[in-house]
PDB file of N, CA and C in Angstrom:
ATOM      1  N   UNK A   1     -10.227  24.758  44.555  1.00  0.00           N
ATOM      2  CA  UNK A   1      -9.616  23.513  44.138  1.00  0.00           C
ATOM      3  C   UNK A   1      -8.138  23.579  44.487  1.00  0.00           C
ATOM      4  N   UNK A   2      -7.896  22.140  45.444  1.00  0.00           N
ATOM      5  CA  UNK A   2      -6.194  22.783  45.824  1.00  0.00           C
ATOM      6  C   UNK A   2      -5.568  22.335  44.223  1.00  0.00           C
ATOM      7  N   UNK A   3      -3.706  22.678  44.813  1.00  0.00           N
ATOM      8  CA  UNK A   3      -3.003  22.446  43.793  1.00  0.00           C
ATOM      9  C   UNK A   3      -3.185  21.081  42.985  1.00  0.00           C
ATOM     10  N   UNK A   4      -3.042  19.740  43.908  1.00  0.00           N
ATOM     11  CA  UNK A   4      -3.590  18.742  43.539  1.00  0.00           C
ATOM     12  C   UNK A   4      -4.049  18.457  42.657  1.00  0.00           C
ATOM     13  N   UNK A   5      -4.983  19.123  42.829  1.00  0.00           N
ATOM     14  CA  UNK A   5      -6.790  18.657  42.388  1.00  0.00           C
ATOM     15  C   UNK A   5      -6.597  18.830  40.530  1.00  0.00           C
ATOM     16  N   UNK A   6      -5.733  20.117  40.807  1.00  0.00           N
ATOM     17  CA  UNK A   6      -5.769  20.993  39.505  1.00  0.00           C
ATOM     18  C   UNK A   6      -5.086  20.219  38.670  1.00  0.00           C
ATOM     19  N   UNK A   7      -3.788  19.777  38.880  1.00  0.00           N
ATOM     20  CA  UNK A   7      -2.653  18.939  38.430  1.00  0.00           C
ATOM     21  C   UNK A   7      -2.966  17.324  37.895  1.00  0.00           C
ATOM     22  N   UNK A   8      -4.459  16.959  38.447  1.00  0.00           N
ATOM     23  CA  UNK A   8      -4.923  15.996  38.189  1.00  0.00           C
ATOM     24  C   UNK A   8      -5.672  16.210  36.936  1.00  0.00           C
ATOM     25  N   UNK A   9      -6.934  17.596  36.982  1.00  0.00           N
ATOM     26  CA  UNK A   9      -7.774  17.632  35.826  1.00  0.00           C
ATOM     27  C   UNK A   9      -6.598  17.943  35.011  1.00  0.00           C
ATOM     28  N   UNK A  10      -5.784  18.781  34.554  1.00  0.00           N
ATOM     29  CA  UNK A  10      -4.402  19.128  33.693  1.00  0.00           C
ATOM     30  C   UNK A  10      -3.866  17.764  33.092  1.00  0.00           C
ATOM     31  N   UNK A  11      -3.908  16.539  33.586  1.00  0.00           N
ATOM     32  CA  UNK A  11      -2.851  15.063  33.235  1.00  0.00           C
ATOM     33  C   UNK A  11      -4.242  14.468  32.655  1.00  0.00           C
ATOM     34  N   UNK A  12      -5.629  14.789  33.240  1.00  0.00           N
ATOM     35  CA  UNK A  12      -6.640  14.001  32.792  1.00  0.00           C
ATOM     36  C   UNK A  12      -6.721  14.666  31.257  1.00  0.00           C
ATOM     37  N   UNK A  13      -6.655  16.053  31.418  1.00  0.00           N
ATOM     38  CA  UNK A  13      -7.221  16.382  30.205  1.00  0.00           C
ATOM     39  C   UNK A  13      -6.229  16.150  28.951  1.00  0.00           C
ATOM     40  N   UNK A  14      -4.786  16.238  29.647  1.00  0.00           N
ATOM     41  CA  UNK A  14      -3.900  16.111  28.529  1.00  0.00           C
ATOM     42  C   UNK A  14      -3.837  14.573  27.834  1.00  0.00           C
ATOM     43  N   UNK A  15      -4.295  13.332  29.096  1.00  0.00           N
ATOM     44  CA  UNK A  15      -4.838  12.077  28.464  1.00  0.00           C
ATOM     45  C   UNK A  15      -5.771  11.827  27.658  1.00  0.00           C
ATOM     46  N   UNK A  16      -6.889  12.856  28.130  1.00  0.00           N
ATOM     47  CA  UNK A  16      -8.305  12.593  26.886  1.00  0.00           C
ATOM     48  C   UNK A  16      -8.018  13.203  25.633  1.00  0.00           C
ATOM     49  N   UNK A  17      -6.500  14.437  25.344  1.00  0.00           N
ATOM     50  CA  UNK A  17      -6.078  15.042  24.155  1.00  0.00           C
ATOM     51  C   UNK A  17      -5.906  13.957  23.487  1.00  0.00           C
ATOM     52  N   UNK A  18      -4.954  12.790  24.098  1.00  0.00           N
ATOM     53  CA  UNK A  18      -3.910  12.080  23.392  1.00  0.00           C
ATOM     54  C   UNK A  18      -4.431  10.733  22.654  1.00  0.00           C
ATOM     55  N   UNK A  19      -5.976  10.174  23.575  1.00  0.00           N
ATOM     56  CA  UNK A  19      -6.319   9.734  23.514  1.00  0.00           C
ATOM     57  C   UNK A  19      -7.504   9.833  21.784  1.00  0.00           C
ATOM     58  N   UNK A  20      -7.435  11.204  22.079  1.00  0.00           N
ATOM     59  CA  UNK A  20      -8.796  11.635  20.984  1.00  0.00           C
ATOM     60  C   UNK A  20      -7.618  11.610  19.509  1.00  0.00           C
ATOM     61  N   UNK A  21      -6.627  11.910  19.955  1.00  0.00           N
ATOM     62  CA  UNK A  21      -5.819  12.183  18.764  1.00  0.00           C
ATOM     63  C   UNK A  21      -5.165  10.991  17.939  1.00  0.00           C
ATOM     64  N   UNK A  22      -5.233   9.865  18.548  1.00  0.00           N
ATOM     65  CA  UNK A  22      -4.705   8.784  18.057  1.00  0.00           C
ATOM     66  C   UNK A  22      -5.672   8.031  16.823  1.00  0.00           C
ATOM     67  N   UNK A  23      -7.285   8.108  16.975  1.00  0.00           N
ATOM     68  CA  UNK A  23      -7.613   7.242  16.108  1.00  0.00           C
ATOM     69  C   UNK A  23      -7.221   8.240  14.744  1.00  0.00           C
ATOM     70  N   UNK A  24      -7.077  10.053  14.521  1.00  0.00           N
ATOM     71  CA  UNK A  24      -7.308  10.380  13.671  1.00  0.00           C
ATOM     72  C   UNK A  24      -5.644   9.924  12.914  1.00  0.00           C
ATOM     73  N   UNK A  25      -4.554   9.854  13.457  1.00  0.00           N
ATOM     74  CA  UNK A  25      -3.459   9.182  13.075  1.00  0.00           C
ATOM     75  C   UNK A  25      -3.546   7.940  12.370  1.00  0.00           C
ATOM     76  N   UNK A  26      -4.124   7.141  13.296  1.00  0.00           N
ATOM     77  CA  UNK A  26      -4.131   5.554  12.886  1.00  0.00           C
ATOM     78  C   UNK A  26      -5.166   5.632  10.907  1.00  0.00           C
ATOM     79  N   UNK A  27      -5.951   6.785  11.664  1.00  0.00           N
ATOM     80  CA  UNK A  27      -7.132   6.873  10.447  1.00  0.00           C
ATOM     81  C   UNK A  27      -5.993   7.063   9.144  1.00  0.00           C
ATOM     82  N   UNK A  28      -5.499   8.169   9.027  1.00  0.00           N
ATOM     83  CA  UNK A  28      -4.230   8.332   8.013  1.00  0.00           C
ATOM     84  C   UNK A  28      -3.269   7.287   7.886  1.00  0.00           C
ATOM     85  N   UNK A  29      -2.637   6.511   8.841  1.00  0.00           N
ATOM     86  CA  UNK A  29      -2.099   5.648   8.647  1.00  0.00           C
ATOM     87  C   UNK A  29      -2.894   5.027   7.549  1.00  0.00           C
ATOM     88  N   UNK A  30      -3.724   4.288   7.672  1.00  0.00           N
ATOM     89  CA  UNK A  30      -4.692   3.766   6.802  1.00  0.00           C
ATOM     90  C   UNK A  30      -5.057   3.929   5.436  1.00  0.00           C
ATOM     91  N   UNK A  31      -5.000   5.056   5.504  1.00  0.00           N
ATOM     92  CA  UNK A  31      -5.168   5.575   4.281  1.00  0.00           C
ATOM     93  C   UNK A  31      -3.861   5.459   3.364  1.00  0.00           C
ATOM     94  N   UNK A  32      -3.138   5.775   4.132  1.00  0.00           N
ATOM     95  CA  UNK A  32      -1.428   5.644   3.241  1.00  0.00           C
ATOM     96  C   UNK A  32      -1.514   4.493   3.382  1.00  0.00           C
ATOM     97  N   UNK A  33      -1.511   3.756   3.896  1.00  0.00           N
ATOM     98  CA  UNK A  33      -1.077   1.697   3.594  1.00  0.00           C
ATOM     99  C   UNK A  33      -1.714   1.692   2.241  1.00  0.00           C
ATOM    100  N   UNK A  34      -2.964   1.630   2.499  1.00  0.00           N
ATOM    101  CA  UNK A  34      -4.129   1.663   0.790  1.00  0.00           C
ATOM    102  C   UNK A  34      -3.512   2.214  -0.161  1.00  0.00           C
ATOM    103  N   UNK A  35      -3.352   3.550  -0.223  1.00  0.00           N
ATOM    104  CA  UNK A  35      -2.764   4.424  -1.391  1.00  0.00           C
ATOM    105  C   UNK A  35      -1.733   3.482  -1.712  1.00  0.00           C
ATOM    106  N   UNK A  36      -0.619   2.782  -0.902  1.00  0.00           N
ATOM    107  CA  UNK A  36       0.608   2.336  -1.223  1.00  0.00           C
ATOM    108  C   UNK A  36       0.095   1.193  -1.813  1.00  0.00           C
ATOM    109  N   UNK A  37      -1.017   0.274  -0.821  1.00  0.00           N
ATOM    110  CA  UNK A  37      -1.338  -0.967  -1.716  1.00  0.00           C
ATOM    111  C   UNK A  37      -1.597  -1.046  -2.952  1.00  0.00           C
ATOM    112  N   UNK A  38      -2.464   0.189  -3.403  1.00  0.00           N
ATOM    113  CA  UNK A  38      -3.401   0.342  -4.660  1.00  0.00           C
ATOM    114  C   UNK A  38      -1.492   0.379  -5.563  1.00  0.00           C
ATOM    115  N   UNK A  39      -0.869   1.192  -4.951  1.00  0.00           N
ATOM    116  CA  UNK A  39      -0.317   1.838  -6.420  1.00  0.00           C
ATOM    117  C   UNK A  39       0.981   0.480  -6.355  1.00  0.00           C
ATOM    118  N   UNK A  40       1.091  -0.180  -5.360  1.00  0.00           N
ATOM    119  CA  UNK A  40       1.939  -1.830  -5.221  1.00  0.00           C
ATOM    120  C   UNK A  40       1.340  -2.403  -6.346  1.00  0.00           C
ATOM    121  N   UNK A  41      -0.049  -2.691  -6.076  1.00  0.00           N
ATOM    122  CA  UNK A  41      -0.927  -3.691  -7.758  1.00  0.00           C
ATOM    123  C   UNK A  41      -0.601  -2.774  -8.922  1.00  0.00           C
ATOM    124  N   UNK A  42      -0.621  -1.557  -8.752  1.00  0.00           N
ATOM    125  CA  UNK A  42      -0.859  -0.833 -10.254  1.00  0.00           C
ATOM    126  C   UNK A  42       0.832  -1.242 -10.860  1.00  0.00           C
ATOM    127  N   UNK A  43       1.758  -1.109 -10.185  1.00  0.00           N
ATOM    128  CA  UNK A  43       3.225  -1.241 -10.606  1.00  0.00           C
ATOM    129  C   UNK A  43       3.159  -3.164 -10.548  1.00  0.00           C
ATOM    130  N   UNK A  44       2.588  -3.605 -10.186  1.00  0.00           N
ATOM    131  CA  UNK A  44       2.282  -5.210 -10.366  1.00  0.00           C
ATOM    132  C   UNK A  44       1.344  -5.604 -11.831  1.00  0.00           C
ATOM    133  N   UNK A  45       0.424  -4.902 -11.756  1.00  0.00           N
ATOM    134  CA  UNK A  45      -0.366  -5.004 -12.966  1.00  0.00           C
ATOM    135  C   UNK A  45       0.779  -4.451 -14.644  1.00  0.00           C
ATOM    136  N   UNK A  46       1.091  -3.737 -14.179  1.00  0.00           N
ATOM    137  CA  UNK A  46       2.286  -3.202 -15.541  1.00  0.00           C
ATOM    138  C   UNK A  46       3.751  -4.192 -15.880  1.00  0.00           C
ATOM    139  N   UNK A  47       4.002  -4.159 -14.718  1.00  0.00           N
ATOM    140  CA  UNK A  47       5.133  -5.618 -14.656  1.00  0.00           C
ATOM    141  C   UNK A  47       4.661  -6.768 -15.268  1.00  0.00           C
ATOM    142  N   UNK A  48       3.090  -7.268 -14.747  1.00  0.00           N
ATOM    143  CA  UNK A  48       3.151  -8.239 -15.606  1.00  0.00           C
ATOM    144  C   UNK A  48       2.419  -8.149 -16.906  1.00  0.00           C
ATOM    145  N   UNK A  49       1.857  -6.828 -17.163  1.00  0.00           N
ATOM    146  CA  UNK A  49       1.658  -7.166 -18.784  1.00  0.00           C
ATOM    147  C   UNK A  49       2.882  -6.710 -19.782  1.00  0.00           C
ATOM    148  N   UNK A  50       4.051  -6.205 -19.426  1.00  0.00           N
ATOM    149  CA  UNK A  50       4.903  -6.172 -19.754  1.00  0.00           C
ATOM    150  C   UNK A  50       5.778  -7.940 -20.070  1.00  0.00           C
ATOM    151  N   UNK A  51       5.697  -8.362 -18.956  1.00  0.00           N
ATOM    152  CA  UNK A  51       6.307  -9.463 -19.100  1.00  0.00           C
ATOM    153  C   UNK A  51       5.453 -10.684 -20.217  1.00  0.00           C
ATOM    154  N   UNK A  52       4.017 -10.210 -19.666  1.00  0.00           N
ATOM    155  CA  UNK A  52       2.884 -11.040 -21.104  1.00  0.00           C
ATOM    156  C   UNK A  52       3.600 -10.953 -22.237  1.00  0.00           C
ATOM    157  N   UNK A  53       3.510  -9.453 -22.425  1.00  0.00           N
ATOM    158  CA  UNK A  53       4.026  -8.819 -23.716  1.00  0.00           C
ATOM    159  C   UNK A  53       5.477  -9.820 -24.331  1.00  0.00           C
ATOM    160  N   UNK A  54       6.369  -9.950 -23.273  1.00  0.00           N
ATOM    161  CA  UNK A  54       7.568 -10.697 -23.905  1.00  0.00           C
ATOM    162  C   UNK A  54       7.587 -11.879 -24.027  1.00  0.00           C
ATOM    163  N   UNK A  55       6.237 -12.629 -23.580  1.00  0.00           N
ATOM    164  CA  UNK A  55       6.288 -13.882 -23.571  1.00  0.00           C
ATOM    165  C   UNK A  55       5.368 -14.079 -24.720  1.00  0.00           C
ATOM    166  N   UNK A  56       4.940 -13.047 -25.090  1.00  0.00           N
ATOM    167  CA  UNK A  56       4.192 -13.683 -26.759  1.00  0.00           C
ATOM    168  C   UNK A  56       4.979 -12.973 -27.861  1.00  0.00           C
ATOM    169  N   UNK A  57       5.793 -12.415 -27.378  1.00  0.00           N
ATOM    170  CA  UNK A  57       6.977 -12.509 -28.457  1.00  0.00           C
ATOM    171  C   UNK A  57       8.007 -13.879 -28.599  1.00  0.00           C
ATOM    172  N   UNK A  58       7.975 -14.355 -27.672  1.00  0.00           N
ATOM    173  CA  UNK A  58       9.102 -15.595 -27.513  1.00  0.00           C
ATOM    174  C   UNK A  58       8.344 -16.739 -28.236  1.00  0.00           C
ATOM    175  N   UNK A  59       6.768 -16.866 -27.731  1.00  0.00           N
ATOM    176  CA  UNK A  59       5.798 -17.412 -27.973  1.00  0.00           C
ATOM    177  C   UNK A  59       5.741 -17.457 -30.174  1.00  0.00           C
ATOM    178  N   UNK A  60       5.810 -16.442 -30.242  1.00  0.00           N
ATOM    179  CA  UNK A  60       5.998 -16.179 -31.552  1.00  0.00           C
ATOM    180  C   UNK A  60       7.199 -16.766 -32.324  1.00  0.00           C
ATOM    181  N   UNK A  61       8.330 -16.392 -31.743  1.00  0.00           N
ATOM    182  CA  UNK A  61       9.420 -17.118 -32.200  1.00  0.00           C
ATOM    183  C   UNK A  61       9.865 -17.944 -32.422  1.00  0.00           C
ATOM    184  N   UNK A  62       9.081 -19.143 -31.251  1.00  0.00           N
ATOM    185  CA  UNK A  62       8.953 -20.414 -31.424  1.00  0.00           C
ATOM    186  C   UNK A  62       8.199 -21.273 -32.303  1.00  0.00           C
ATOM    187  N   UNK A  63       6.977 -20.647 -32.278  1.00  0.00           N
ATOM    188  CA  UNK A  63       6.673 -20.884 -33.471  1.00  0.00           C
ATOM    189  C   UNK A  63       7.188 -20.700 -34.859  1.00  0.00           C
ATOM    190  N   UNK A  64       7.260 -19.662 -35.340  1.00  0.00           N
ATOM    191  CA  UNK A  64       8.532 -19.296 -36.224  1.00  0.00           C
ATOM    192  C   UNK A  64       9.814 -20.378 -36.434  1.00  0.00           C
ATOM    193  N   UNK A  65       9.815 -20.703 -35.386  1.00  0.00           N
ATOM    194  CA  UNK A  65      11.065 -21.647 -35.815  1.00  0.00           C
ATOM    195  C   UNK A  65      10.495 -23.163 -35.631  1.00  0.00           C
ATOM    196  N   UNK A  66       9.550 -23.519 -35.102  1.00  0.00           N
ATOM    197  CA  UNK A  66       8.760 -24.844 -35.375  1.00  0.00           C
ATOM    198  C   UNK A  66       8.650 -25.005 -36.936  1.00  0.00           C
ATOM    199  N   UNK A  67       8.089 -23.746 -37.548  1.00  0.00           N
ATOM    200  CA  UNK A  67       7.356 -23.718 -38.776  1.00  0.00           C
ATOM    201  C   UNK A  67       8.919 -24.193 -39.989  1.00  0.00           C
ATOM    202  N   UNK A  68       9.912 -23.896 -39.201  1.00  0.00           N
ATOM    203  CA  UNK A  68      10.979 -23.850 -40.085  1.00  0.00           C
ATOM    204  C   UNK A  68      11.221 -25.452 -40.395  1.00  0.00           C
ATOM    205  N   UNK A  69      11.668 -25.696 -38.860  1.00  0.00           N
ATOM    206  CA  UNK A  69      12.182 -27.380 -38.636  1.00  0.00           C
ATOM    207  C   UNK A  69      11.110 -28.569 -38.832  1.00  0.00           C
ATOM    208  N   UNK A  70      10.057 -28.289 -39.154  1.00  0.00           N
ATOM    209  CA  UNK A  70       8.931 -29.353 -39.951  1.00  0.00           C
ATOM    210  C   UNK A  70       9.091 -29.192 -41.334  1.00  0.00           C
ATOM    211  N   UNK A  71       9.428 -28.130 -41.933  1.00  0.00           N
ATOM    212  CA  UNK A  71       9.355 -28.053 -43.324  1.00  0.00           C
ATOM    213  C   UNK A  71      11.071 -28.616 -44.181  1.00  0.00           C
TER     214      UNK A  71
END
């Protein structure tokens, strides 16, 4: 096999490396977006029952003070 020849299978093979190696990247990529999405809702889900939380306190107060200004 001349020099050529060789220099060709060498660029082919280092293409079919690069090639094989990308979906397992993209695969992890993937996985981290998710992980990040999941734990985006979980810090979304706490924010807003936190904020529930202060709005049935306010919710309360108002009442509280309805109960005052009718009587």
């Amino acid at each position: 096999m001349s020099n050529l020849a060789g220099d060709d299978v060498k660029h082919a093979q280092l293409a079919a490396s690069k090639l094989l190696s990308l979906p397992i990247v993209n695969a992890a990529d993937g996985v981290t977006n998710i992980v990040s999405t999941v734990s985006n809702q979980m810090d979304l889900a706490t924010s807003m029952g936190s904020l529930l939380g202060k709005v049935e306190i306010l919710v309360k107060i108002g009442d509280e003070v309805a109960k005052v200004c009718l009587c």
